[in-house]
C-alpha atoms as a PDB file:
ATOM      1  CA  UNK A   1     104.873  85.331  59.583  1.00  0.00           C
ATOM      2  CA  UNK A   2     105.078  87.026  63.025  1.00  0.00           C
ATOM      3  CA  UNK A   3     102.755  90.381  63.736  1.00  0.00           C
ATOM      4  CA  UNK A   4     104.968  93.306  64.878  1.00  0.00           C
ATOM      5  CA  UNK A   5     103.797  96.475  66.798  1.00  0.00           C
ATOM      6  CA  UNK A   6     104.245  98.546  64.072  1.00  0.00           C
ATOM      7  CA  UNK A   7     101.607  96.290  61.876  1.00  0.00           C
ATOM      8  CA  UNK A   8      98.889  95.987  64.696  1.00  0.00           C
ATOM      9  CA  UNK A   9      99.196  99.972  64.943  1.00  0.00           C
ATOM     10  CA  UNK A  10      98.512 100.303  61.580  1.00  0.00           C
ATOM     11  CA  UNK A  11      95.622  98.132  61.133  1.00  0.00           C
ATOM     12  CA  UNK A  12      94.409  99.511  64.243  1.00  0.00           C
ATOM     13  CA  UNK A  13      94.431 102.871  62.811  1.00  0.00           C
ATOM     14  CA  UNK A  14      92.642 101.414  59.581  1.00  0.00           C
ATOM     15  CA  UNK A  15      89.399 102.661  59.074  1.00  0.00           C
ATOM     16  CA  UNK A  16      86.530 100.355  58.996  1.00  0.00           C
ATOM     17  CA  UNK A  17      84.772 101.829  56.007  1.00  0.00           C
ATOM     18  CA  UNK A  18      88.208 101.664  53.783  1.00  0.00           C
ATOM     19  CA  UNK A  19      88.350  98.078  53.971  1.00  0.00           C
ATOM     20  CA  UNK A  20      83.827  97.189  53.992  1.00  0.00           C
ATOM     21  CA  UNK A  21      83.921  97.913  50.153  1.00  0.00           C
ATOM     22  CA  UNK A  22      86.636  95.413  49.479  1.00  0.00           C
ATOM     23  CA  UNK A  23      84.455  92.409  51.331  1.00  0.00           C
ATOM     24  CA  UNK A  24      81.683  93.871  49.582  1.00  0.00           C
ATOM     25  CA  UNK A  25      83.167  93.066  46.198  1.00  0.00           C
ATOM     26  CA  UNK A  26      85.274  90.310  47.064  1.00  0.00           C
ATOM     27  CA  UNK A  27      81.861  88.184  48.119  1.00  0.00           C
ATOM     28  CA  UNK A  28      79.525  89.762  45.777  1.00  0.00           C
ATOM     29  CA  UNK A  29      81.490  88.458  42.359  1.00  0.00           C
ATOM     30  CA  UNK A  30      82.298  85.103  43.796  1.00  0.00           C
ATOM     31  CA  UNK A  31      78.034  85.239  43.977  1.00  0.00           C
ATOM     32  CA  UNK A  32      77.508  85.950  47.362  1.00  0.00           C
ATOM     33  CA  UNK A  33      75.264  88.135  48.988  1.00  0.00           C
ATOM     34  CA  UNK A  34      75.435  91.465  50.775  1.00  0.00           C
ATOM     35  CA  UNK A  35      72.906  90.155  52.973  1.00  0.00           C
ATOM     36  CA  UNK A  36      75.479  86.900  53.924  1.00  0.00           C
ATOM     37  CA  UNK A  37      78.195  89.444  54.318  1.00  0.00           C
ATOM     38  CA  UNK A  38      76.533  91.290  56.748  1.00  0.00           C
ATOM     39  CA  UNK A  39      75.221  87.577  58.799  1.00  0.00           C
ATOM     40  CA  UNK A  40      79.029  86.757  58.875  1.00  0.00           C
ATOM     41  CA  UNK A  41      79.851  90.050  60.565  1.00  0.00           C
ATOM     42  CA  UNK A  42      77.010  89.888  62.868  1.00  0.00           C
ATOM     43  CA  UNK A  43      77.719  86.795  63.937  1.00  0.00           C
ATOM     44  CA  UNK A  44      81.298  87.899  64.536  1.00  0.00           C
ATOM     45  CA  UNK A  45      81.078  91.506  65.775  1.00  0.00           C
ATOM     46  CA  UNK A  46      76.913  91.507  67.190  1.00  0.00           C
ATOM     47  CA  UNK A  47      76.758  94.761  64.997  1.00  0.00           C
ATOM     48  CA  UNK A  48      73.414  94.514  62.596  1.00  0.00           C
ATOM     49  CA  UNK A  49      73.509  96.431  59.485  1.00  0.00           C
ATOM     50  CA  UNK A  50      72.102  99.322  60.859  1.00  0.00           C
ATOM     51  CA  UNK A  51      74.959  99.705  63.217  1.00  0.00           C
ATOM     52  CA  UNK A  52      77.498  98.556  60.517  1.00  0.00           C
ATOM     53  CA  UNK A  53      76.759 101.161  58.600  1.00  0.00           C
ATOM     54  CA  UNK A  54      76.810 104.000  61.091  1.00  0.00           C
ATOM     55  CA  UNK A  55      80.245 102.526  61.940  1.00  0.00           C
ATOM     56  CA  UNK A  56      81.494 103.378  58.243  1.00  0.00           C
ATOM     57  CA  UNK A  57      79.472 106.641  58.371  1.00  0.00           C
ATOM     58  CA  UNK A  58      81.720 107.481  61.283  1.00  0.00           C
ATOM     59  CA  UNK A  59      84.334 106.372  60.146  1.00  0.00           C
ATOM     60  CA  UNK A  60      85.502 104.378  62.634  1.00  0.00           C
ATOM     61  CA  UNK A  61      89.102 102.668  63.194  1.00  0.00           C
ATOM     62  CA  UNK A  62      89.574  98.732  63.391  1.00  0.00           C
ATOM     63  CA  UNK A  63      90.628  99.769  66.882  1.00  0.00           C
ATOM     64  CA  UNK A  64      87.068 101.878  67.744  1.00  0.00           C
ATOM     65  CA  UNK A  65      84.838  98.879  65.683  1.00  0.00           C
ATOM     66  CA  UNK A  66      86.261  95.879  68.095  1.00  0.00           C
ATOM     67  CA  UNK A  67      86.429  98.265  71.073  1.00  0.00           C
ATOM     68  CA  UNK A  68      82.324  98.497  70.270  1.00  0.00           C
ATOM     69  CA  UNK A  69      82.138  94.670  69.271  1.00  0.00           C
ATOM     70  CA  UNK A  70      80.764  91.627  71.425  1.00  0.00           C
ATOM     71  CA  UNK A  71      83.505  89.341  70.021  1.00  0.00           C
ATOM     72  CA  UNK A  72      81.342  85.798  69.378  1.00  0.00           C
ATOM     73  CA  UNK A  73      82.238  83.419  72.063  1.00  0.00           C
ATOM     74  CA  UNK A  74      83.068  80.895  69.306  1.00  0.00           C
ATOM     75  CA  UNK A  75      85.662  82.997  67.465  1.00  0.00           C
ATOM     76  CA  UNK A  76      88.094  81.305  68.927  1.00  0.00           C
ATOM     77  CA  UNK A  77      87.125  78.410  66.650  1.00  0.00           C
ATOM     78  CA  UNK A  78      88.386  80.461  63.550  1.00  0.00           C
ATOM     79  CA  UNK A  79      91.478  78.888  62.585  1.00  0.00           C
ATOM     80  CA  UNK A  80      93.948  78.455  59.437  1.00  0.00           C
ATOM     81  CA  UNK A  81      95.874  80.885  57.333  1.00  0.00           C
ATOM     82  CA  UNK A  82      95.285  84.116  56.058  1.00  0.00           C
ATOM     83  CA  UNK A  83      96.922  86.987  54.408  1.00  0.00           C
ATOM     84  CA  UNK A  84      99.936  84.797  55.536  1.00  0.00           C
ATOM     85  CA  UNK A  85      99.059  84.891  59.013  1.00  0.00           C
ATOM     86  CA  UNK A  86      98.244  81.538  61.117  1.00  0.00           C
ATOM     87  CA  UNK A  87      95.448  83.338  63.219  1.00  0.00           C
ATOM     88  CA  UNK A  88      96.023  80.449  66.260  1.00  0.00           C
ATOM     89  CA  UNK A  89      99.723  81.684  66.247  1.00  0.00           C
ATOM     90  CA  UNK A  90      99.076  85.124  66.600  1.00  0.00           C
ATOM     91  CA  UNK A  91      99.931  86.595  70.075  1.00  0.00           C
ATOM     92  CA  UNK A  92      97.942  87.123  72.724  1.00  0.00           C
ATOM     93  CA  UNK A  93      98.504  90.980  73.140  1.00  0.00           C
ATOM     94  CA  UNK A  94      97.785  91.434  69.367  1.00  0.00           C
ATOM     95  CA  UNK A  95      93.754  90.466  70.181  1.00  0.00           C
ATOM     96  CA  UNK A  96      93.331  93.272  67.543  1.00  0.00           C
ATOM     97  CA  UNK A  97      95.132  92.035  64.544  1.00  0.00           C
ATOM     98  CA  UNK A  98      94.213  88.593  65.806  1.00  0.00           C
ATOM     99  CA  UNK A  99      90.230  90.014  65.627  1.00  0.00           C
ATOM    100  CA  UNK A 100      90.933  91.850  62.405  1.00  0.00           C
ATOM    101  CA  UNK A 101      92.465  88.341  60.857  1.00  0.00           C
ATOM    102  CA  UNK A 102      88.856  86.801  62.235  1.00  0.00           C
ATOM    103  CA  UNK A 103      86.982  88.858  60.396  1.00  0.00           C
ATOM    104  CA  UNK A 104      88.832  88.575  56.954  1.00  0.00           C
ATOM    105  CA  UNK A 105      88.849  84.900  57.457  1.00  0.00           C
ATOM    106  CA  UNK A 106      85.298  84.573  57.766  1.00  0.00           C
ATOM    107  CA  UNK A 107      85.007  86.908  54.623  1.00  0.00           C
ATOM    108  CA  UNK A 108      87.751  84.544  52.672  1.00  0.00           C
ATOM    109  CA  UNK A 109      85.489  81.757  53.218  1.00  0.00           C
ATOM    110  CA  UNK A 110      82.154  83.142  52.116  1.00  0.00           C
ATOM    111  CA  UNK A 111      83.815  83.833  49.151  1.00  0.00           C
ATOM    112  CA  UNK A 112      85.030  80.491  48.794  1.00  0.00           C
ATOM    113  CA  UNK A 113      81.807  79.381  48.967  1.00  0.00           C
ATOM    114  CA  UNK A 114      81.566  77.285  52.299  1.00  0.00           C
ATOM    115  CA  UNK A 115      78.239  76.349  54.099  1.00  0.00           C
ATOM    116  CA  UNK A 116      77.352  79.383  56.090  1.00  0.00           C
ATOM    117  CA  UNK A 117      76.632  76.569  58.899  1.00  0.00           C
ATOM    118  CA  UNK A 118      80.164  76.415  58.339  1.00  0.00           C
ATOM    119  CA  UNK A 119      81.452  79.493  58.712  1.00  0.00           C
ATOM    120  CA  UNK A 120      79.491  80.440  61.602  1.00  0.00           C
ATOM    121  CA  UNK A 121      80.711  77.732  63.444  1.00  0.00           C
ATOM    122  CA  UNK A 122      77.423  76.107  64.021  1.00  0.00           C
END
């Protein structure tokens, strides 16, 4: 699939706090922790849940949350398909969707159950 202009707009315009429940129970009945949630989007973002949740307090867009985000040098080692996307084929000027894509990635395989040495690219 190929990521338009109109698709990075609206996921930049997504809040962050719509879509945090949805990791919360997508890792939590698979029987993984809130606590390796929030190491995965540490690791990602450099927010700690203190700041994560302000974020969804404030109700932040996907745009405002990576604006605020040290991106993890090693993100570009996230690779593979999700939500139909190849995230190493996604263009260049759609970093957003491409950092968006990261982050449910890393969420996709917590769930899955892989080493967390694994999905933090250790």
């Amino acid at each position: 699939m190929k990521v338009t202009q109109d698709k990075n707009d609206r996921v930049a315009q997504m809040t962050f706090a719509s879509v945090y429940p949805h990791y919360v129970n997508k890792v939590t009945q698979k029987g993984r922790t809130l606590h390796e949630l929030h190491q995965v989007i540490e690791w990602l973002t450099g927010f700690n849940p203190n700041k994560i949740k302000q974020l969804i307090e404030e109700q932040v867009t996907f745009q405002a949350f990576f604006d605020q985000a040290s991106l993890h040098p090693n993100a570009y080692l996230i690779k593979g398909v999700i939500c139909g996307y190849r995230i190493e084929d996604i263009e260049e000027h759609f970093a957003l969707y491409r950092q968006c894509r990261y982050l449910d990635k890393l969420v996709d395989e917590l769930a899955k159950g892989r080493k967390m040495e694994k999905i933090l690219r250790e």
